[in-house]
PDB file of N, CA and C in Angstrom:
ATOM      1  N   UNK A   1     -39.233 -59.012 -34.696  1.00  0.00           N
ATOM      2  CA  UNK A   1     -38.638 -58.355 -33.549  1.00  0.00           C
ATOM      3  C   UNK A   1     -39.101 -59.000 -32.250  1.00  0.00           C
ATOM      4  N   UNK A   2     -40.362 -59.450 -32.223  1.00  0.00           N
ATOM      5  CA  UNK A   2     -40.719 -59.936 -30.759  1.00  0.00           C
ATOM      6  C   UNK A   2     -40.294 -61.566 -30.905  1.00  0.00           C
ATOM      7  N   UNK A   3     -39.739 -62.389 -31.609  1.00  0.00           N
ATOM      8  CA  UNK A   3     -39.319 -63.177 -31.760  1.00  0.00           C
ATOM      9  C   UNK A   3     -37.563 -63.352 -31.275  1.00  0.00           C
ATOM     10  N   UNK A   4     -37.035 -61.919 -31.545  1.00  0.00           N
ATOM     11  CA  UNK A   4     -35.861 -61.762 -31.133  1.00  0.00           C
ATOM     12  C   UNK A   4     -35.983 -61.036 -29.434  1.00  0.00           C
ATOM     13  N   UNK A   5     -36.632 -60.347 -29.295  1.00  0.00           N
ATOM     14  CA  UNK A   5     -37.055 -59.969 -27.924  1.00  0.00           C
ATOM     15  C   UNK A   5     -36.977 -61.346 -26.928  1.00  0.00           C
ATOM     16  N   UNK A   6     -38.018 -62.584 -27.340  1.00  0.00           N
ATOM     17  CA  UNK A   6     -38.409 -63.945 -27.155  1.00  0.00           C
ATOM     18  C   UNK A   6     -37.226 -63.926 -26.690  1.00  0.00           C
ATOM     19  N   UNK A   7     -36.326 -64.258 -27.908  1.00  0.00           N
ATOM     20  CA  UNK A   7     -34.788 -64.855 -27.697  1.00  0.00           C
ATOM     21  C   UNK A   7     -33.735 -64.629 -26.654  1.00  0.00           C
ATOM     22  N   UNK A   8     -33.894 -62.730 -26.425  1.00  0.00           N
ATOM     23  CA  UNK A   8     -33.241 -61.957 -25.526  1.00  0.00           C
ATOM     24  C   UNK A   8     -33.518 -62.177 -23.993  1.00  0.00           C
ATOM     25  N   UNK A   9     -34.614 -62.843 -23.711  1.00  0.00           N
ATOM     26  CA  UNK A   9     -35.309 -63.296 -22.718  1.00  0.00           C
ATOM     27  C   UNK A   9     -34.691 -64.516 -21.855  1.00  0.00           C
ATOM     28  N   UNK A  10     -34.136 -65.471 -22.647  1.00  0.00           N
ATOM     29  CA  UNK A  10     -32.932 -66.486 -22.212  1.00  0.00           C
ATOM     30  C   UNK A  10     -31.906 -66.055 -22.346  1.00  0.00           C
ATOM     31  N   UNK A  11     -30.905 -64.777 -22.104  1.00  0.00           N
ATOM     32  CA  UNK A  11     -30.166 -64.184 -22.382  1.00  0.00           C
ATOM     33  C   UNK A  11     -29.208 -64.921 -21.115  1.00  0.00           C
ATOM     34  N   UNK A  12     -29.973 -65.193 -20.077  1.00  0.00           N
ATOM     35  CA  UNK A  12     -28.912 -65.952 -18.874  1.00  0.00           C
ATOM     36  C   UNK A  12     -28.774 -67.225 -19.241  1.00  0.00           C
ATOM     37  N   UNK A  13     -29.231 -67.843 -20.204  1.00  0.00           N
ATOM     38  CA  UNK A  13     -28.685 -69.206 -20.335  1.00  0.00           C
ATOM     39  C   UNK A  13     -28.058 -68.836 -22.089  1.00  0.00           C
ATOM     40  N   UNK A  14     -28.463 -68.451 -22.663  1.00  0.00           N
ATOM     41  CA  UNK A  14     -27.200 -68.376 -23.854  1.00  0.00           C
ATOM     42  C   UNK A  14     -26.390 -67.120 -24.003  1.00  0.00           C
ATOM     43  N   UNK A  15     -26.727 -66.160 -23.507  1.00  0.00           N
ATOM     44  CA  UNK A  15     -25.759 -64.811 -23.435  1.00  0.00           C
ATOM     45  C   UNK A  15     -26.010 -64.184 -24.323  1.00  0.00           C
ATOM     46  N   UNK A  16     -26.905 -63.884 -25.271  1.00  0.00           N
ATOM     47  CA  UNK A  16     -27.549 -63.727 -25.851  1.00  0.00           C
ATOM     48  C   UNK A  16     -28.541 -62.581 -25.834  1.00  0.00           C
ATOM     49  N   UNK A  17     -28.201 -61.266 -25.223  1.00  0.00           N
ATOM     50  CA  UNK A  17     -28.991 -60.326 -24.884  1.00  0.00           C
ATOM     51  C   UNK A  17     -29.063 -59.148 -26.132  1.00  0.00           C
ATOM     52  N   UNK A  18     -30.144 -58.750 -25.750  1.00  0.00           N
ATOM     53  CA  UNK A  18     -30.503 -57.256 -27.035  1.00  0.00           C
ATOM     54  C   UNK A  18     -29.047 -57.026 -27.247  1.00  0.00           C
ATOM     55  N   UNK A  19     -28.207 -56.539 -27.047  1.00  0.00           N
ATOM     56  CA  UNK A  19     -26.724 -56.216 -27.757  1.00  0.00           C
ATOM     57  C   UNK A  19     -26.136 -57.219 -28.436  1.00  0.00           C
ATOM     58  N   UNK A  20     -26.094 -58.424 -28.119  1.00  0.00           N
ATOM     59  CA  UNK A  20     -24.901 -59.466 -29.135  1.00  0.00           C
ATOM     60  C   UNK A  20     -26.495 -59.769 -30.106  1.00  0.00           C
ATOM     61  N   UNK A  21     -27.653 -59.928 -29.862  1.00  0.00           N
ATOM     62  CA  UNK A  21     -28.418 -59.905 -30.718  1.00  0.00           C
ATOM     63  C   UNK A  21     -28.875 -59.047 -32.054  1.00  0.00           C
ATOM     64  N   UNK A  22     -28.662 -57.514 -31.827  1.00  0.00           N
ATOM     65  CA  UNK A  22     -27.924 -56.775 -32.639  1.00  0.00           C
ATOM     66  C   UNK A  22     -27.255 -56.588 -33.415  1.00  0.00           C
ATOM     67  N   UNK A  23     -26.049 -57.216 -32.290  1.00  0.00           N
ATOM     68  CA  UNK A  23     -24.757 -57.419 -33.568  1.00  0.00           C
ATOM     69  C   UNK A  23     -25.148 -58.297 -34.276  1.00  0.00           C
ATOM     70  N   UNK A  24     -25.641 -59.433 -34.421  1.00  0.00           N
ATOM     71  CA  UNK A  24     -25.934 -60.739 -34.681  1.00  0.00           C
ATOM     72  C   UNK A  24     -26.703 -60.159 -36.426  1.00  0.00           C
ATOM     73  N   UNK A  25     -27.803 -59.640 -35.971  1.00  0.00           N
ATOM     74  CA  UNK A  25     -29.061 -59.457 -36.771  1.00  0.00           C
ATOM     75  C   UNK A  25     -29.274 -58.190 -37.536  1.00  0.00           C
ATOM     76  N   UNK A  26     -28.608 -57.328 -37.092  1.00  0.00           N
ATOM     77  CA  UNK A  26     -28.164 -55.654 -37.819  1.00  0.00           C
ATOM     78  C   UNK A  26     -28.042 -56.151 -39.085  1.00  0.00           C
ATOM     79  N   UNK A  27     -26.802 -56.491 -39.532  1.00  0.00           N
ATOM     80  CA  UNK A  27     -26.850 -56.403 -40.913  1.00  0.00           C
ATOM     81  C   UNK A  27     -27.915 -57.074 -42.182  1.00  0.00           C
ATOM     82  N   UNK A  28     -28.383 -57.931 -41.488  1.00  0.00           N
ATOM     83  CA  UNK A  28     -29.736 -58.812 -42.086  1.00  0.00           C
ATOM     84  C   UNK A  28     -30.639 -57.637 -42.279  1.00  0.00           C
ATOM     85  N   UNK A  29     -31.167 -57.598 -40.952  1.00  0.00           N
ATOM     86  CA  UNK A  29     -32.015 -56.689 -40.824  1.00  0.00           C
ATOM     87  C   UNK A  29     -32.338 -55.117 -41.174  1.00  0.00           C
ATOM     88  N   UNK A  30     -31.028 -54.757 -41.140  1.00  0.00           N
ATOM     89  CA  UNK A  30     -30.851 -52.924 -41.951  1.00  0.00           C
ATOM     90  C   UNK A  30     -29.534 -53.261 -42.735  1.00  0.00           C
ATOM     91  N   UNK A  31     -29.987 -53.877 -44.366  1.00  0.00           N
ATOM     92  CA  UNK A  31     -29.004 -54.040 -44.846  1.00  0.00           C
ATOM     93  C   UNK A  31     -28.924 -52.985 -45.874  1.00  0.00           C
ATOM     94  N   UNK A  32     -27.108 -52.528 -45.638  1.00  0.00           N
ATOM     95  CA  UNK A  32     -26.940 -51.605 -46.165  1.00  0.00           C
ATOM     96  C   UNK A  32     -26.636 -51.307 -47.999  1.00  0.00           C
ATOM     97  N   UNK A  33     -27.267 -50.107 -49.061  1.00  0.00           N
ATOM     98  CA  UNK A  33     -27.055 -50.425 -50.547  1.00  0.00           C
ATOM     99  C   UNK A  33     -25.670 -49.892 -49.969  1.00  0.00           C
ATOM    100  N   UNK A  34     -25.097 -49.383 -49.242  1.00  0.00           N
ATOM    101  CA  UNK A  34     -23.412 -48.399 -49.392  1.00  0.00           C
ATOM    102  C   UNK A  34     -22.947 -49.258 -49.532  1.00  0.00           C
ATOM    103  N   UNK A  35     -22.945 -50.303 -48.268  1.00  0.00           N
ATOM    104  CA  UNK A  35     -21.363 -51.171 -48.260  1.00  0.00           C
ATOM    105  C   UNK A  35     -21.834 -51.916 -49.158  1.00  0.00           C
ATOM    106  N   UNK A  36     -22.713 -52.603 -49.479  1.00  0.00           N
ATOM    107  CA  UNK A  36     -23.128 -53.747 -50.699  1.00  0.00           C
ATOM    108  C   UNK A  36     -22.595 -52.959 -52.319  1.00  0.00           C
ATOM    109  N   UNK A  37     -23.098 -51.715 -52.852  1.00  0.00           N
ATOM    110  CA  UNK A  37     -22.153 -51.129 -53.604  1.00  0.00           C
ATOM    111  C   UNK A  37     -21.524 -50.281 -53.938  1.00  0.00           C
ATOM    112  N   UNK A  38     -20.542 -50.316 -52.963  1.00  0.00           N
ATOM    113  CA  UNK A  38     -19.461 -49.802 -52.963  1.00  0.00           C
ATOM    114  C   UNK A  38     -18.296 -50.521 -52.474  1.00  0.00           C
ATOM    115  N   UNK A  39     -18.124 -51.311 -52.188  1.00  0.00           N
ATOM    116  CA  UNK A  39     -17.612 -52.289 -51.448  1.00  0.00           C
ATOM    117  C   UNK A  39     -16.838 -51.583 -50.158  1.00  0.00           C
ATOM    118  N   UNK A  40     -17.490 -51.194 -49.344  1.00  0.00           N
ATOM    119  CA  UNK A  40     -16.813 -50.997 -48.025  1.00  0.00           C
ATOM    120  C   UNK A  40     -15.659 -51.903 -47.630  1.00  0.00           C
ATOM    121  N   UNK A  41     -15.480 -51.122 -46.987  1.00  0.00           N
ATOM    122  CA  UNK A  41     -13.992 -52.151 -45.981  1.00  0.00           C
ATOM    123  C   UNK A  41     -13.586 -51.678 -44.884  1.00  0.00           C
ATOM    124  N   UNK A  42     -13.224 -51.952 -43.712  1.00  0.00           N
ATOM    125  CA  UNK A  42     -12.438 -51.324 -42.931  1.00  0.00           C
ATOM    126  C   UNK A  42     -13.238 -50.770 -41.930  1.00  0.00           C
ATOM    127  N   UNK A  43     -12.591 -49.628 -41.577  1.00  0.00           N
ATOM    128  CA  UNK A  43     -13.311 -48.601 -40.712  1.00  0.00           C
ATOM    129  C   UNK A  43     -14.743 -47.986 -41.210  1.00  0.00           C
ATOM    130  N   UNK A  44     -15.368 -47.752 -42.502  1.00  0.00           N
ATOM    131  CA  UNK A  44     -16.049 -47.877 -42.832  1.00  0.00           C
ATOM    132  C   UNK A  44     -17.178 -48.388 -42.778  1.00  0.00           C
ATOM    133  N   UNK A  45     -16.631 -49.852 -43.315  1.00  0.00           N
ATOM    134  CA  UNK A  45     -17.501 -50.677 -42.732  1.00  0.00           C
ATOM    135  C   UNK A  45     -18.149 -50.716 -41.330  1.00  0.00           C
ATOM    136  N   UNK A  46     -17.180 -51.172 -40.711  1.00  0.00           N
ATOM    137  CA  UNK A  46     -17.244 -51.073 -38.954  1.00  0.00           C
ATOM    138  C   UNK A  46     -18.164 -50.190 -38.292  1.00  0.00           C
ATOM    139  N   UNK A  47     -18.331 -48.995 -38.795  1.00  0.00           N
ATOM    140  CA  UNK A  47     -18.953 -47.747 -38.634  1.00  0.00           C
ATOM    141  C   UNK A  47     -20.321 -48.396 -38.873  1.00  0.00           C
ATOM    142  N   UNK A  48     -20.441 -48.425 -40.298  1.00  0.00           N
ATOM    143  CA  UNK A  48     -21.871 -48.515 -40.948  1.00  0.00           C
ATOM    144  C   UNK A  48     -22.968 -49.575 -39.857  1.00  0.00           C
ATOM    145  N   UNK A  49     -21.982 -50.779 -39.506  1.00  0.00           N
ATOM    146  CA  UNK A  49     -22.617 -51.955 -38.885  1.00  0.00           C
ATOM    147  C   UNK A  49     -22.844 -51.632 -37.311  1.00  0.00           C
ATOM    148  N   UNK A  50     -21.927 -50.889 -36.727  1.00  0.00           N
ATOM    149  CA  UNK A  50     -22.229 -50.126 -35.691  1.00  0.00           C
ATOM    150  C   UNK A  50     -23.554 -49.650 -35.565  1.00  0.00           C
ATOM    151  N   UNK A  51     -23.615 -48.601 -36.840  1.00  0.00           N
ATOM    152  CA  UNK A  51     -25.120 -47.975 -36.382  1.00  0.00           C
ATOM    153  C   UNK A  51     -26.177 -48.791 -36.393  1.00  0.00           C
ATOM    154  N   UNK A  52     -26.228 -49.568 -37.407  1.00  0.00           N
ATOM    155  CA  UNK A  52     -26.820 -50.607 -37.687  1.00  0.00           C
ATOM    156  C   UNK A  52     -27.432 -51.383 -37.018  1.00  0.00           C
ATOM    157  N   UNK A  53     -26.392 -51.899 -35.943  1.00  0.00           N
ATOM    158  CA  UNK A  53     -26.834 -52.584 -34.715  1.00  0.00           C
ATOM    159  C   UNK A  53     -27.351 -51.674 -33.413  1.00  0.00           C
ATOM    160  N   UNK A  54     -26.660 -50.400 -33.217  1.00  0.00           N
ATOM    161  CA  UNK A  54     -27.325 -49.647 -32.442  1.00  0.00           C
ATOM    162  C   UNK A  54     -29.243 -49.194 -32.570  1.00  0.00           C
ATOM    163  N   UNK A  55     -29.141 -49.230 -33.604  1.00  0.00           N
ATOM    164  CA  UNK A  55     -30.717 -48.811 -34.373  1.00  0.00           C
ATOM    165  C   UNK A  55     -31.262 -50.284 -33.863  1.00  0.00           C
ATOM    166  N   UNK A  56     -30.514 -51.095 -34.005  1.00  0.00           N
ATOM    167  CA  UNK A  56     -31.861 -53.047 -33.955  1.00  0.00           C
ATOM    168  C   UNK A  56     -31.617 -52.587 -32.433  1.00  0.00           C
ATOM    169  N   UNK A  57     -30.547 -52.791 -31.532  1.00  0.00           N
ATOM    170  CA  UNK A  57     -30.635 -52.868 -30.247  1.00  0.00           C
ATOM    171  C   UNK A  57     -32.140 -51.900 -29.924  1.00  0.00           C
ATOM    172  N   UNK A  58     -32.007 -50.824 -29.813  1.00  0.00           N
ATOM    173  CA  UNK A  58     -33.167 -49.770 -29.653  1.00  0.00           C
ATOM    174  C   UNK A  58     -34.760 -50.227 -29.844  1.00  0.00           C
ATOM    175  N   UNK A  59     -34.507 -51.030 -30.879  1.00  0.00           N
ATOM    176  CA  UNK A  59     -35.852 -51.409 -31.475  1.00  0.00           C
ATOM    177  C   UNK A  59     -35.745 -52.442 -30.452  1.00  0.00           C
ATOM    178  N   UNK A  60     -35.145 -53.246 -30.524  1.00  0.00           N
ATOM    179  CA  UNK A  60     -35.064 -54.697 -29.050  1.00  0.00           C
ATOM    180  C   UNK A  60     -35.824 -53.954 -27.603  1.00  0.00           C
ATOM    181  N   UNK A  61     -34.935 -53.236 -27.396  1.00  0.00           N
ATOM    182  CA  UNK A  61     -35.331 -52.775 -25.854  1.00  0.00           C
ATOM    183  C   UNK A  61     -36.828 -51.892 -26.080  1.00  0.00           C
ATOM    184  N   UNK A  62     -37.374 -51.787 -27.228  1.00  0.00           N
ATOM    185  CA  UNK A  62     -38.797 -51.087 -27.334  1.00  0.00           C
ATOM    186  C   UNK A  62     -39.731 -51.211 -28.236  1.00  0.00           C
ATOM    187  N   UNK A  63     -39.624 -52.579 -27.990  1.00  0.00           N
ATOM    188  CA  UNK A  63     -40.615 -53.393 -28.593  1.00  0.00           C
ATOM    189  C   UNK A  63     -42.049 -53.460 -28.467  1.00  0.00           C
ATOM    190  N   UNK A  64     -42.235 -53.298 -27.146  1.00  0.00           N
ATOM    191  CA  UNK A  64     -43.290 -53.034 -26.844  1.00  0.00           C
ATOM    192  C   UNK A  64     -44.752 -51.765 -27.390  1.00  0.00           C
ATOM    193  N   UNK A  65     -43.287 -50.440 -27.087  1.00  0.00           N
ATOM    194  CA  UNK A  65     -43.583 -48.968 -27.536  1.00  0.00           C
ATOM    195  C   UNK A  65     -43.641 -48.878 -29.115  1.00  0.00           C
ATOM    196  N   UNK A  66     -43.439 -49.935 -29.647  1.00  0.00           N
ATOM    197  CA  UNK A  66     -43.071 -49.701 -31.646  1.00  0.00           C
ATOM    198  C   UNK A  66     -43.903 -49.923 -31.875  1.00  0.00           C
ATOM    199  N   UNK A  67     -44.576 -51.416 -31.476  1.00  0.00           N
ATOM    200  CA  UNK A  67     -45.362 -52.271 -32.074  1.00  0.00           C
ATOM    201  C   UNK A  67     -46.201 -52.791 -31.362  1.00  0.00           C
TER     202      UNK A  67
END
């Protein structure tokens, strides 16, 4: 996480901030057994990876306070 924090830090030269980092790293990072078996699709899906990334963003912006 403080490696991705690191990252979020040049966010003005690659665009690259806690949110597209999120999206980026969510599913790696909180990977889900639902959609893996069950085979999600769709709106579903979309949903699942949503939270997913909302939960990493959070952890991004409080990094400090976690760990």
């Amino acid at each position: 996480m403080r490696h991705l924090l690191r990252m979020a830090s040049y966010s003005s030269q690659t665009n690259m901030h806690a949110r597209n980092l999120a999206i980026v790293w969510a599913p790696n990072l909180l990977r889900s057994k639902d959609i893996e078996a069950t085979g999600f699709n769709g709106t579903a899906a979309f949903m699942e990876v949503r939270v997913q990334s909302i939960v990493v963003e959070f952890i991004l912006t409080h990094v400090e306070q976690l760990f």
